[in-house]
N, C-alpha and C. Protein backbone atom coordinates (compact mmCIF):
# COMPACT_ATOMS: atom_id res chain seq x y z
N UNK A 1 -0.93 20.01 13.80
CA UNK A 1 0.32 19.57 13.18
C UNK A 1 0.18 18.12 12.73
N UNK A 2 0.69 18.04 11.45
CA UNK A 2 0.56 16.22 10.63
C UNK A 2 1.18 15.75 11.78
N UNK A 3 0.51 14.30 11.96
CA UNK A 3 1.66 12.89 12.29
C UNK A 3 1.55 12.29 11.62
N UNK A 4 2.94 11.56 11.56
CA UNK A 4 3.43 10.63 10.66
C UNK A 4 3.78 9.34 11.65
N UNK A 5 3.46 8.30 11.31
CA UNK A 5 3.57 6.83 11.90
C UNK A 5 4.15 5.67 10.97
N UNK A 6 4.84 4.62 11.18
CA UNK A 6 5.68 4.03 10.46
C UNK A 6 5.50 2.62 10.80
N UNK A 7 5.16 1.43 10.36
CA UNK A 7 5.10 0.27 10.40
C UNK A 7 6.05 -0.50 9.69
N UNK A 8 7.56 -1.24 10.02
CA UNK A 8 7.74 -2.20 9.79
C UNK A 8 7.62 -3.52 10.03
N UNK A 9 7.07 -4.00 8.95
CA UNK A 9 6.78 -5.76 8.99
C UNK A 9 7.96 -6.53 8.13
N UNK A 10 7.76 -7.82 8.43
CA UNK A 10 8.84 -8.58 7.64
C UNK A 10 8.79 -8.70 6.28
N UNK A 11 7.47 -8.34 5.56
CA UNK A 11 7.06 -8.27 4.35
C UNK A 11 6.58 -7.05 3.55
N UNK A 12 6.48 -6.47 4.63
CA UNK A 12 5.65 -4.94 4.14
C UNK A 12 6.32 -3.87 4.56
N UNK A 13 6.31 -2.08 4.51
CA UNK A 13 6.10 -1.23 5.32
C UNK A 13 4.73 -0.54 5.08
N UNK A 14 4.72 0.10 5.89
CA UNK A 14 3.33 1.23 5.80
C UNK A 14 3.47 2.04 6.44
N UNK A 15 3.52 3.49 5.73
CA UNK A 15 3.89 5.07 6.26
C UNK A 15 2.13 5.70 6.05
N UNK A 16 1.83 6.18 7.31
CA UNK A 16 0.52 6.67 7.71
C UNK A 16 0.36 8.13 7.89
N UNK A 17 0.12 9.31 7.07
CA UNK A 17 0.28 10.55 7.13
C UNK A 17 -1.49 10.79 8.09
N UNK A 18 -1.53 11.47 8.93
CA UNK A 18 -2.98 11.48 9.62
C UNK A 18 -2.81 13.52 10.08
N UNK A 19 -3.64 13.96 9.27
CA UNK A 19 -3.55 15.43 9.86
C UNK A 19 -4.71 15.88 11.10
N UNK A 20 -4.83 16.18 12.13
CA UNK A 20 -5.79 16.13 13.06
C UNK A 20 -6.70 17.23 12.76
N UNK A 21 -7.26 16.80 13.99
CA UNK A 21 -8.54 18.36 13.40
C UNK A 21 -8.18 19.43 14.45
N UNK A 22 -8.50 20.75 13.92
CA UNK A 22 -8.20 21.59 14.82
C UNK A 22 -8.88 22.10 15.66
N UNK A 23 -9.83 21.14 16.19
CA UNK A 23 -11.25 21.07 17.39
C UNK A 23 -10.55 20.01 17.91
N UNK A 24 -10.58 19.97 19.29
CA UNK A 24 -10.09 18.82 20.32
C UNK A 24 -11.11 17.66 20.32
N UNK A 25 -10.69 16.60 20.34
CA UNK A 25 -11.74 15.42 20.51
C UNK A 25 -12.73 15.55 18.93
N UNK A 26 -12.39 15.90 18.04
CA UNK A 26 -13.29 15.60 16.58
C UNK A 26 -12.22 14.94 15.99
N UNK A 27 -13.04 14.26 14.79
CA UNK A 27 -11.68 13.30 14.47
C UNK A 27 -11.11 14.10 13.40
N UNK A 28 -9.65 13.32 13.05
CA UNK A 28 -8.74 14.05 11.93
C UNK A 28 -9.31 14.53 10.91
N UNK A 29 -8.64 15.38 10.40
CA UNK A 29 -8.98 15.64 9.29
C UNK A 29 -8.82 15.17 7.60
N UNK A 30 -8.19 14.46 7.70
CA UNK A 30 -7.63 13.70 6.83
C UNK A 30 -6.10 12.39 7.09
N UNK A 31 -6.71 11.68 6.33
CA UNK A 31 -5.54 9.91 6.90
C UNK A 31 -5.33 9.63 5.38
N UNK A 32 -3.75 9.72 5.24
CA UNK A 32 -3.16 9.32 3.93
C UNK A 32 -2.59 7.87 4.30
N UNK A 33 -2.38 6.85 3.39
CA UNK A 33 -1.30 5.70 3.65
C UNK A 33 -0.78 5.38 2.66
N UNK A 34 0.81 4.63 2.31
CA UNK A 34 0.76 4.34 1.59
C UNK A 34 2.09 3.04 1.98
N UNK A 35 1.93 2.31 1.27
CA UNK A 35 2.72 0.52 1.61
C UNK A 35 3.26 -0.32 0.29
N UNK A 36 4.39 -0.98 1.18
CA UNK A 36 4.91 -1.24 -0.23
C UNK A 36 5.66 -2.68 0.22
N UNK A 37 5.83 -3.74 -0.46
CA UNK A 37 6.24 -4.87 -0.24
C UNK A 37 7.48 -4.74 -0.24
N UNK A 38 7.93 -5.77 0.97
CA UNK A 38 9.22 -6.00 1.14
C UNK A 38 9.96 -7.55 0.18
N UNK A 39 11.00 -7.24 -0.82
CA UNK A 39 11.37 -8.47 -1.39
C UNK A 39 13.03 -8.89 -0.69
N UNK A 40 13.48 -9.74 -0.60
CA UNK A 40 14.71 -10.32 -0.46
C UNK A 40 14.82 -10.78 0.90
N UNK A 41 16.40 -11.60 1.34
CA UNK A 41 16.63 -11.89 2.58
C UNK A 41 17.92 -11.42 2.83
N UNK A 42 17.95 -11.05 4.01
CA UNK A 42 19.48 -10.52 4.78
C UNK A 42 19.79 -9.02 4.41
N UNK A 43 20.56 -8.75 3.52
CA UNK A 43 21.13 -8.07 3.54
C UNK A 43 20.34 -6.97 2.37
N UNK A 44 19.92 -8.09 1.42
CA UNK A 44 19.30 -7.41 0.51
C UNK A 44 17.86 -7.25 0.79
N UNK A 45 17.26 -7.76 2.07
CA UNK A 45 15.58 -7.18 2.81
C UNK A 45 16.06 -6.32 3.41
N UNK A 46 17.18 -5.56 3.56
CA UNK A 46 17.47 -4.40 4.42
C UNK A 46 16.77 -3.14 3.50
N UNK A 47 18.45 -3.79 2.59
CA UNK A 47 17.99 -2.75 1.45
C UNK A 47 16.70 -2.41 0.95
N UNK A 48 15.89 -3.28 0.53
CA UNK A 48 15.02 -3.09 -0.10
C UNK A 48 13.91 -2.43 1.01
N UNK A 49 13.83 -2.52 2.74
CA UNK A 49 13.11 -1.98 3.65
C UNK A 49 13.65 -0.31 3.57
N UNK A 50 14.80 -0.19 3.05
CA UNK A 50 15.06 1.34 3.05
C UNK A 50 14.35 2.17 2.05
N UNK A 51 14.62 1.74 0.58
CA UNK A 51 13.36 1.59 -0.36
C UNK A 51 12.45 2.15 -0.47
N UNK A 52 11.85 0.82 0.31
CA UNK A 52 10.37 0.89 0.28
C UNK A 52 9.29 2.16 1.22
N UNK A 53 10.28 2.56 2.65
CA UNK A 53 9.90 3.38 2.82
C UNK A 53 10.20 4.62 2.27
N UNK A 54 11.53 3.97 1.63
CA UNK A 54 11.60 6.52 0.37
C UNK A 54 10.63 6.14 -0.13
N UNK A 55 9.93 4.88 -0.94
CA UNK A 55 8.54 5.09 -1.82
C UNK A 55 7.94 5.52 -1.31
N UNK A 56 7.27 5.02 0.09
CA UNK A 56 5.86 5.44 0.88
C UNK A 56 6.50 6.85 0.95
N UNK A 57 7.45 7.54 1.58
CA UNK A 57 7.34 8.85 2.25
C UNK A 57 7.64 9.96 0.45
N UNK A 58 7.99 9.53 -0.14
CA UNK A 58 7.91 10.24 -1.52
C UNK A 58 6.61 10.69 -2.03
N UNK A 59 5.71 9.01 -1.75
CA UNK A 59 4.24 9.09 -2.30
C UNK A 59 3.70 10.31 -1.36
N UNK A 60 3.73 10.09 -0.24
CA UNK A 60 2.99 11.14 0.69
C UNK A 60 3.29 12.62 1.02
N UNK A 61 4.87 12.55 0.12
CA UNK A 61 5.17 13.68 -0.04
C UNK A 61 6.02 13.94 1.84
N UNK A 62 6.51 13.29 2.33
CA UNK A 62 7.07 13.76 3.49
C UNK A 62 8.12 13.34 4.04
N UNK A 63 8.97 13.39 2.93
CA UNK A 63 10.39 13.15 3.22
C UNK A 63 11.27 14.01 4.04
N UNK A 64 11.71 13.69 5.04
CA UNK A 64 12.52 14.68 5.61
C UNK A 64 11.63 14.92 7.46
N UNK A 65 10.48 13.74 7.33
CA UNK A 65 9.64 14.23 8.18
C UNK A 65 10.51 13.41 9.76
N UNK A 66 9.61 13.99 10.73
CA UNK A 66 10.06 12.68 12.23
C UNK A 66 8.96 11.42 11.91
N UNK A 67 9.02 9.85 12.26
CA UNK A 67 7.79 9.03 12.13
C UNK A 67 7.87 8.90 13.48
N UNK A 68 7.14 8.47 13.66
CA UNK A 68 6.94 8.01 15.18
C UNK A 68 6.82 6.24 14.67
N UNK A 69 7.59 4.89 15.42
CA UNK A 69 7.87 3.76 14.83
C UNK A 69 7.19 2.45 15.72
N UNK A 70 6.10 1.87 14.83
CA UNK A 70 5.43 0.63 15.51
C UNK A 70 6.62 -0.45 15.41
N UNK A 71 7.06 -0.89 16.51
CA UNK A 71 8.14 -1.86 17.00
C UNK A 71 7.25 -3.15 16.60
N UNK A 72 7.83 -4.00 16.06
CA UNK A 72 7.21 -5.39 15.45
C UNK A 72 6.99 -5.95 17.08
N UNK A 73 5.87 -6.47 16.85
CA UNK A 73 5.20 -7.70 18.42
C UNK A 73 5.99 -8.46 18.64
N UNK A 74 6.57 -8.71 17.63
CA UNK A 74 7.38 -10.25 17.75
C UNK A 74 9.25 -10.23 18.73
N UNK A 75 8.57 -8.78 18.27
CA UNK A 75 10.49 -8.49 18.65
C UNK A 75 10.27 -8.11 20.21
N UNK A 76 8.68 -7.87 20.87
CA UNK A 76 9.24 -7.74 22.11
C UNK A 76 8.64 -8.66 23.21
N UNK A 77 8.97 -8.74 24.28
CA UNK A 77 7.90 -9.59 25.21
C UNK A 77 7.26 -7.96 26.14
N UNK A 78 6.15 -8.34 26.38
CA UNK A 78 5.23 -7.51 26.94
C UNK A 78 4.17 -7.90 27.92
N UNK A 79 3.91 -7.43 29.46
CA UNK A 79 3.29 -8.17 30.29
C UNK A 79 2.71 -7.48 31.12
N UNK A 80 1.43 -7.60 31.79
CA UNK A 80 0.97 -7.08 32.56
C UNK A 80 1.04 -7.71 33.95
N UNK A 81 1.57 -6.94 35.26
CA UNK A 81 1.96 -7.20 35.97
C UNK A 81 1.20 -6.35 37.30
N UNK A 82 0.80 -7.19 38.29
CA UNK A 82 0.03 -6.01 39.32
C UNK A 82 1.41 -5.78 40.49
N UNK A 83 1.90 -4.51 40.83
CA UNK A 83 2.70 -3.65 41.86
C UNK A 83 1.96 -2.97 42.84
N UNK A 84 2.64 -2.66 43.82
CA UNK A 84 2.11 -2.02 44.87
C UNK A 84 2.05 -0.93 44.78
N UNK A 85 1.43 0.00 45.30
CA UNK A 85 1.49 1.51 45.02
C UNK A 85 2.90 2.15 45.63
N UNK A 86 3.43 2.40 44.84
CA UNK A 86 4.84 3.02 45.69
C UNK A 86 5.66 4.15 44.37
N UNK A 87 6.69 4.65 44.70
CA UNK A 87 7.00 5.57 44.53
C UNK A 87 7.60 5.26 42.66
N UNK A 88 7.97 6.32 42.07
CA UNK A 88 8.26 5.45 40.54
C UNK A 88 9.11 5.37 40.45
N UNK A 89 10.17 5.42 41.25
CA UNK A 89 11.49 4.93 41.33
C UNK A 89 11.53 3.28 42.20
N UNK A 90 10.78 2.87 42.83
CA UNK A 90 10.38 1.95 43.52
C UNK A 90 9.86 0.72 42.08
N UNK A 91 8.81 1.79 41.77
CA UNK A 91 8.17 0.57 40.49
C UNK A 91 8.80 0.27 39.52
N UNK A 92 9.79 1.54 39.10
CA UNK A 92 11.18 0.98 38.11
C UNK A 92 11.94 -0.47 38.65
N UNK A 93 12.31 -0.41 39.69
CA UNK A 93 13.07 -1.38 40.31
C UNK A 93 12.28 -2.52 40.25
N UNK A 94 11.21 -2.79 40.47
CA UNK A 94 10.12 -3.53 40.82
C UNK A 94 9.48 -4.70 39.24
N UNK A 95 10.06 -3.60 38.44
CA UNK A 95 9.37 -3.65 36.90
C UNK A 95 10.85 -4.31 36.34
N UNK A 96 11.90 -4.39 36.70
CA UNK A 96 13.50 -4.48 36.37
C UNK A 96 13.46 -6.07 37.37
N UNK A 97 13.32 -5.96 37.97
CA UNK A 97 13.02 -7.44 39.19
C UNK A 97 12.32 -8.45 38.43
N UNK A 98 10.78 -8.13 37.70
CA UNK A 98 9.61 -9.01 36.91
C UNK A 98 10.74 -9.26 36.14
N UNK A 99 11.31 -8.28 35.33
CA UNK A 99 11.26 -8.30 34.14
C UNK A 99 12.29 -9.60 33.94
N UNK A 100 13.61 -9.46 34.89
CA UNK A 100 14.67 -10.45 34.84
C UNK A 100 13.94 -11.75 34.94
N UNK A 101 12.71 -12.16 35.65
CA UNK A 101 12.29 -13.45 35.49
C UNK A 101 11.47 -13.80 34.21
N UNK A 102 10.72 -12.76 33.96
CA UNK A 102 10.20 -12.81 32.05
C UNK A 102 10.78 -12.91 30.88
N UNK A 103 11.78 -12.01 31.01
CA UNK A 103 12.62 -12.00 29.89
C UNK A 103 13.53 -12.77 29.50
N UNK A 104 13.41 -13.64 28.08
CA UNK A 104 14.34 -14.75 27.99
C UNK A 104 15.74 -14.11 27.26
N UNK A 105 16.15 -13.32 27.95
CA UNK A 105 17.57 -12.52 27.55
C UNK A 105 17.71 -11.56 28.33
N UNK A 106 19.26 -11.08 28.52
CA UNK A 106 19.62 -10.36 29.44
C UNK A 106 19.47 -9.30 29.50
N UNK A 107 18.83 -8.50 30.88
CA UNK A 107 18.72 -7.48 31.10
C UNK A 107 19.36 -5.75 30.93
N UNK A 108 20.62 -6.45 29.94
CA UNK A 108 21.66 -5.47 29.57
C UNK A 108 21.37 -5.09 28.30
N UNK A 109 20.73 -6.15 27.80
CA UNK A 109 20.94 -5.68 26.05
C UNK A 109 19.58 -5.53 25.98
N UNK A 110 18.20 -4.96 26.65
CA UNK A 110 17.27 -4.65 26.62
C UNK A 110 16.70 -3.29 27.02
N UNK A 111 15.74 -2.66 26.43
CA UNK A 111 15.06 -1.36 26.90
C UNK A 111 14.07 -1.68 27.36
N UNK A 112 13.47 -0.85 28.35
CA UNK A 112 12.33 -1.60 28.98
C UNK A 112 11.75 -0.34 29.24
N UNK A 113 10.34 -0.70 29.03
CA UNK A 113 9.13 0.92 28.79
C UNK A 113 7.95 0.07 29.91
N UNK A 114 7.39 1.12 30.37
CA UNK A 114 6.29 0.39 31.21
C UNK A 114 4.99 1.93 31.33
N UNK A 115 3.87 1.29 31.90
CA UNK A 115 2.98 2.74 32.23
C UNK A 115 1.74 1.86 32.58
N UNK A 116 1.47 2.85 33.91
CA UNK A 116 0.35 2.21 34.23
C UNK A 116 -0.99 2.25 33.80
N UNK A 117 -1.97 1.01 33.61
CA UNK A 117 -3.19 1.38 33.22
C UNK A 117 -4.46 1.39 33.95
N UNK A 118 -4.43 1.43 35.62
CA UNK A 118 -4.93 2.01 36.46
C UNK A 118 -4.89 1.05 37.96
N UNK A 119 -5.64 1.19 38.61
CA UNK A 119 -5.92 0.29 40.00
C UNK A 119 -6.11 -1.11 39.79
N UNK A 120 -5.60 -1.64 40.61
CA UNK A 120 -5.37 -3.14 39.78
C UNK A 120 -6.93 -3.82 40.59
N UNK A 121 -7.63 -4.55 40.47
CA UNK A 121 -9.38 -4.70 41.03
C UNK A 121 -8.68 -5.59 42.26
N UNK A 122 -9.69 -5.21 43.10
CA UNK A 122 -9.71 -5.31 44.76
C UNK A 122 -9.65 -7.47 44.69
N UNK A 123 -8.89 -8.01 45.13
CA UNK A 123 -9.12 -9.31 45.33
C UNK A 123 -10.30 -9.76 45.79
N UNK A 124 -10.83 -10.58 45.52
CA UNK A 124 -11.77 -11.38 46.30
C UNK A 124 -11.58 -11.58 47.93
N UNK A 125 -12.81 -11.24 48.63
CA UNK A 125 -12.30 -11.07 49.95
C UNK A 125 -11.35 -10.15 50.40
N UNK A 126 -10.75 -9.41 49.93
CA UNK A 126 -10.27 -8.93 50.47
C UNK A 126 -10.42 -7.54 51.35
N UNK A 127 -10.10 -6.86 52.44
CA UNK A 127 -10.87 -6.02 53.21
C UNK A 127 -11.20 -4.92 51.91
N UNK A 128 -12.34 -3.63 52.06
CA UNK A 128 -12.74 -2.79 51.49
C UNK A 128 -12.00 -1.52 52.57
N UNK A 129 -11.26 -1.56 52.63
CA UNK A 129 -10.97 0.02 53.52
C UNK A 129 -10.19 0.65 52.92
N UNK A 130 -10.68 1.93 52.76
CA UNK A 130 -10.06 2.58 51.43
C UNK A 130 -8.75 3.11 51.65
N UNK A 131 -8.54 2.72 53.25
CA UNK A 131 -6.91 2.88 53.67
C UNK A 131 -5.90 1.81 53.18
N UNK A 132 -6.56 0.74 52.81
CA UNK A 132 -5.73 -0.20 52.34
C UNK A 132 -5.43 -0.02 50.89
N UNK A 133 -4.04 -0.25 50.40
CA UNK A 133 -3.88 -0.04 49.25
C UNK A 133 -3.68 -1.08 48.46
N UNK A 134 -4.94 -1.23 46.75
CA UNK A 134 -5.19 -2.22 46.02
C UNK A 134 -3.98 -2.70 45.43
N UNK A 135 -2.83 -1.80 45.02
CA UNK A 135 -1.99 -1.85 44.19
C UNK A 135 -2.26 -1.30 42.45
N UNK A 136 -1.51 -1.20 42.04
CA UNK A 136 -1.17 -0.60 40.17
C UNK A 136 -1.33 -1.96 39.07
N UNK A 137 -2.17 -2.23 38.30
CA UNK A 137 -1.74 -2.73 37.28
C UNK A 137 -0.88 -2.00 35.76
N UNK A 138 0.21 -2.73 35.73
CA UNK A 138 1.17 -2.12 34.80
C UNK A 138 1.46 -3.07 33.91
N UNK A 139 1.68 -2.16 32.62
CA UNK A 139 2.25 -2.79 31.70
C UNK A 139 3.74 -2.71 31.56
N UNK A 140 4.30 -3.62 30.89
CA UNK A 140 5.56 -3.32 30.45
C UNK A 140 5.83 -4.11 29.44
N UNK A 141 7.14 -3.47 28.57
CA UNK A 141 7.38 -4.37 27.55
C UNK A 141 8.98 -4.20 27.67
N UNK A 142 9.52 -5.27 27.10
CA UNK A 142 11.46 -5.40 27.07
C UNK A 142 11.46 -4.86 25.66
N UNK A 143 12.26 -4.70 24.90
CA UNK A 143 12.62 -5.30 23.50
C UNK A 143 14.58 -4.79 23.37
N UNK A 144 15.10 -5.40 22.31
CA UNK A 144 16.79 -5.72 22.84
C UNK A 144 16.77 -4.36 22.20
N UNK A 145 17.61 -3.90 22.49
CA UNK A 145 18.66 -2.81 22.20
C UNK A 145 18.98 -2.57 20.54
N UNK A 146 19.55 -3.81 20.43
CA UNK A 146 19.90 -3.84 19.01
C UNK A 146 19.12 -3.45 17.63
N UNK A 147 17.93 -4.23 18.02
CA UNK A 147 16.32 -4.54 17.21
C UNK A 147 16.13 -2.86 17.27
N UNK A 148 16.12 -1.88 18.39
CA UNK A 148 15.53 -0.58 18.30
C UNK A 148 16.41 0.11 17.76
N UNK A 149 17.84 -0.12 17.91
CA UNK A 149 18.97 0.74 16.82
C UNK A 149 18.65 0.84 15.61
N UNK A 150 18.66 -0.38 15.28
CA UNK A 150 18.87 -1.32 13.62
C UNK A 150 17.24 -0.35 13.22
N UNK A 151 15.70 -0.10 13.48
CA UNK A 151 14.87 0.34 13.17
C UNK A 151 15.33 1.99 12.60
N UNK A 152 15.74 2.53 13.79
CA UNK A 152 16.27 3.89 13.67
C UNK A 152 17.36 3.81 12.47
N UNK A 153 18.52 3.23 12.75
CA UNK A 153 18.94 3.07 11.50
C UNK A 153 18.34 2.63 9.95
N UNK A 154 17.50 1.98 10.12
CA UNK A 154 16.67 1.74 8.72
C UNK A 154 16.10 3.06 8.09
N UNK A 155 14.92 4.08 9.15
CA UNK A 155 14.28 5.06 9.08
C UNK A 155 15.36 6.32 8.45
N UNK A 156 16.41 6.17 9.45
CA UNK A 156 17.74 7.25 8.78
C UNK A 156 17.79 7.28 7.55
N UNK A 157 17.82 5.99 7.60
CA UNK A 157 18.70 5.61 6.10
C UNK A 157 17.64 5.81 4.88
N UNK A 158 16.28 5.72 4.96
CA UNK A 158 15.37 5.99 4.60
C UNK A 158 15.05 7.61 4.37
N UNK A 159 15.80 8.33 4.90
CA UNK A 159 15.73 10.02 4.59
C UNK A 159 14.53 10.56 5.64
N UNK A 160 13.66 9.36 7.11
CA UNK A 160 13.17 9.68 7.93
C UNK A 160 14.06 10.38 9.39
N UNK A 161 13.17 10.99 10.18
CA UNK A 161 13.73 11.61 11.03
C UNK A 161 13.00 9.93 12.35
N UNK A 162 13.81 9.61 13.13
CA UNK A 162 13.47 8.17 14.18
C UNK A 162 12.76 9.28 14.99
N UNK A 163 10.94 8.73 15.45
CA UNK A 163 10.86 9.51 16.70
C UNK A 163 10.60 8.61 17.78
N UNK A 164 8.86 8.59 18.21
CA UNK A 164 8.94 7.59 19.09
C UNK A 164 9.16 6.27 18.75
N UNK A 165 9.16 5.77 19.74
CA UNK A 165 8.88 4.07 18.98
C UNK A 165 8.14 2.93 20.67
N UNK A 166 7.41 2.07 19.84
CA UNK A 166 6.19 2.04 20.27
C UNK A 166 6.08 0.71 20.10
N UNK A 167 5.38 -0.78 20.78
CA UNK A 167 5.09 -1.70 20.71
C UNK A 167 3.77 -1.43 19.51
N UNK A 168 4.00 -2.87 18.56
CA UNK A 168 2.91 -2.37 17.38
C UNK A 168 1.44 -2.13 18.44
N UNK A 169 1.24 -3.00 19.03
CA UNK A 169 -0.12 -3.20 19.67
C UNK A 169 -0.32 -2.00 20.38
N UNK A 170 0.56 -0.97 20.89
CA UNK A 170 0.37 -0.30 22.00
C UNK A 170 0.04 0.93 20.50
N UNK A 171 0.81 1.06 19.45
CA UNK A 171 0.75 1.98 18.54
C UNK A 171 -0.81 1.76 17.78
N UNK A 172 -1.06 0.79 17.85
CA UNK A 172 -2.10 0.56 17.29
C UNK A 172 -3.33 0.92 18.29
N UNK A 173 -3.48 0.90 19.21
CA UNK A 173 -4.55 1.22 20.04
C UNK A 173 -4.51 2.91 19.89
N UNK A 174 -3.30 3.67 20.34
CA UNK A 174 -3.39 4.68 20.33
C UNK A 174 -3.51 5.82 19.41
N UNK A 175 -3.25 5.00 18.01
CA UNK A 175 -4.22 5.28 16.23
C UNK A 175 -5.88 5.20 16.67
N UNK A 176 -6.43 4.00 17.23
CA UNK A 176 -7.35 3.87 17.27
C UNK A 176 -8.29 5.28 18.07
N UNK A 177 -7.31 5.90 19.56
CA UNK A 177 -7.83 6.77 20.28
C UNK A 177 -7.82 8.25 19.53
N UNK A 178 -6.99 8.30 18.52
CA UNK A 178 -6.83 9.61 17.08
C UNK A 178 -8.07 9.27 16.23
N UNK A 179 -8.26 8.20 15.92
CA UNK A 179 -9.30 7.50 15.15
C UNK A 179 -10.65 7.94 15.35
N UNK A 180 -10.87 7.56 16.63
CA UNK A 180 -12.01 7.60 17.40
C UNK A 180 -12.11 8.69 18.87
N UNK A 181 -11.58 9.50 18.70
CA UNK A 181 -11.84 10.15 20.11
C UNK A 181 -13.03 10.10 21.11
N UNK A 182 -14.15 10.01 20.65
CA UNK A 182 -15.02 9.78 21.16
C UNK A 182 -15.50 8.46 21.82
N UNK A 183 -14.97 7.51 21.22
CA UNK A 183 -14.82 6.23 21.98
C UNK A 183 -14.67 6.03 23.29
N UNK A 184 -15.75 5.19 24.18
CA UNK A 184 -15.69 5.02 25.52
C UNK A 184 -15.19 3.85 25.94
N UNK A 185 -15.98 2.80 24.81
CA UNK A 185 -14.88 1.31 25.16
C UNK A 185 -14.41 0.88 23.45
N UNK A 186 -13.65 -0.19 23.62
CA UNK A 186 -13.21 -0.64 22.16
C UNK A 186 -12.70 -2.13 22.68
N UNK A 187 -12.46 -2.73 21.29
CA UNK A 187 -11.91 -4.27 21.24
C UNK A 187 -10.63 -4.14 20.12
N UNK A 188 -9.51 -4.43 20.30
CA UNK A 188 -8.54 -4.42 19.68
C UNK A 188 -8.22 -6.12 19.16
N UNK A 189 -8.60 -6.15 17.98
CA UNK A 189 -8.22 -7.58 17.20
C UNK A 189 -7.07 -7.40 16.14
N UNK A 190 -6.22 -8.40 16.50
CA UNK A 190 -4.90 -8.89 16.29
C UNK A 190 -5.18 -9.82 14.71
N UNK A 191 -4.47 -9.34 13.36
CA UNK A 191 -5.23 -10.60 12.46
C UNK A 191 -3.31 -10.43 12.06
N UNK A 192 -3.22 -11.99 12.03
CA UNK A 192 -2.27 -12.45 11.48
C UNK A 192 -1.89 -12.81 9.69
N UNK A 193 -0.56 -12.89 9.79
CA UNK A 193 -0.51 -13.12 8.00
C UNK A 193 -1.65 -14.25 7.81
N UNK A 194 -2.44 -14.54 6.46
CA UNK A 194 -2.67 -15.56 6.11
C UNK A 194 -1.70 -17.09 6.06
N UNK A 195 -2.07 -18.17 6.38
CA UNK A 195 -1.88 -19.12 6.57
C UNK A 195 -0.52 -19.44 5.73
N UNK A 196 -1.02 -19.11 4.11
CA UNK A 196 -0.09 -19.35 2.85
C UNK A 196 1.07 -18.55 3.06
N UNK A 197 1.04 -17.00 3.55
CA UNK A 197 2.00 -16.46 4.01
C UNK A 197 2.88 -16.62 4.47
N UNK A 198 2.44 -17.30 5.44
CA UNK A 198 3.10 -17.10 6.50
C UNK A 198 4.22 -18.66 6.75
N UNK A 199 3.55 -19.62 5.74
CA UNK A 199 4.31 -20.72 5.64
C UNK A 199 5.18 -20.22 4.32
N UNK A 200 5.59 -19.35 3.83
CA UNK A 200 6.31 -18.65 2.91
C UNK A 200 7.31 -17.59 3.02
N UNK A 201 6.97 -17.37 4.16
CA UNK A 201 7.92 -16.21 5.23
C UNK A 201 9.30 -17.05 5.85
């Protein structure tokens, strides 16, 4: 079955049609894209973000589809945090506790996603008994409430169906694991607007 993936930037969008292969672990079978510049401010960069994605999903022919939505970096804070091994109702609480001291805004007007990415490494010195428990390193990310409406609402309004939605970085790695299935390790590099850009933004 196609996926469809959705990137809004402050300047751009980019709608990513990727059809997989129908062998597990071979890569897709085909990766469409197509992107389109964002012009104006306020009210009229709305508009024109609604736009720009009917262009992309027109070009690709998949209007009417679900995207799954890369959440801009900027809009969230995101942290890796080591927890104890305990129950996931425990690490919710635990992850809601960090988070109130990380997050420079209130815990009400925020969604908060987390998942662990394995055994957090044994301290220095510290005993080896495999009865003792290392603890979880976890990720998590906040982002406000509002910021994830206002996306869904853009995509609506765009003639898209809102599906997941996803820290860009976390969406981007997991393109990379569709990308590459076979991949054992990888390096994920971050490239920012150009300089001129970005003093123009």
């Amino acid at each position: 079955m196609s996926k469809l993936g959705l990137d809004v930037g402050r300047r751009y969008v980019k709608l990513v049609k990727l059809v997989p292969s129908r062998k597990a672990g071979e890569p897709p079978q085909s990766i469409r894209a197509a992107e389109r510049e964002i012009k104006g401010e306020g009210d009229a960069a709305r508009a024109a973000t609604v736009e720009a994605i009917r262009e992309c999903a027109r070009e690709l022919d998949v209007s009417g589809w679900e995207a799954a939505i890369a959440v801009p970096r900027a809009e969230a804070v995101v942290k890796t945090v080591v927890l104890p091994a305990v129950s996931v109702e425990e690490r919710a609480s635990l992850i809601r506790f960090q988070a109130a001291k990380d997050v420079p805004f209130e815990l009400a007007d925020v969604v908060l996603a987390s998942g662990v990415v394995g055994e957090a490494p044994r301290p220095e010195g510290a005993p080896k008994d495999e009865g003792v428990p290392v603890g979880l390193e976890v990720n998590y990310a906040a982002v406000r409430t509002h910021v994830l409406d206002e996306l869904r609402s853009i995509v609506t309004s765009a003639g898209l169906r809102p599906g997941a939605l996803e820290i860009s970085t976390q969406a981007a790695a997991r393109a990379a694991r569709l990308l590459a299935p076979d991949a054992t390790d990888a390096v994920l590099v971050l490239l920012g607007a150009p300089r001129d850009r970005q003093s123009s933004s």
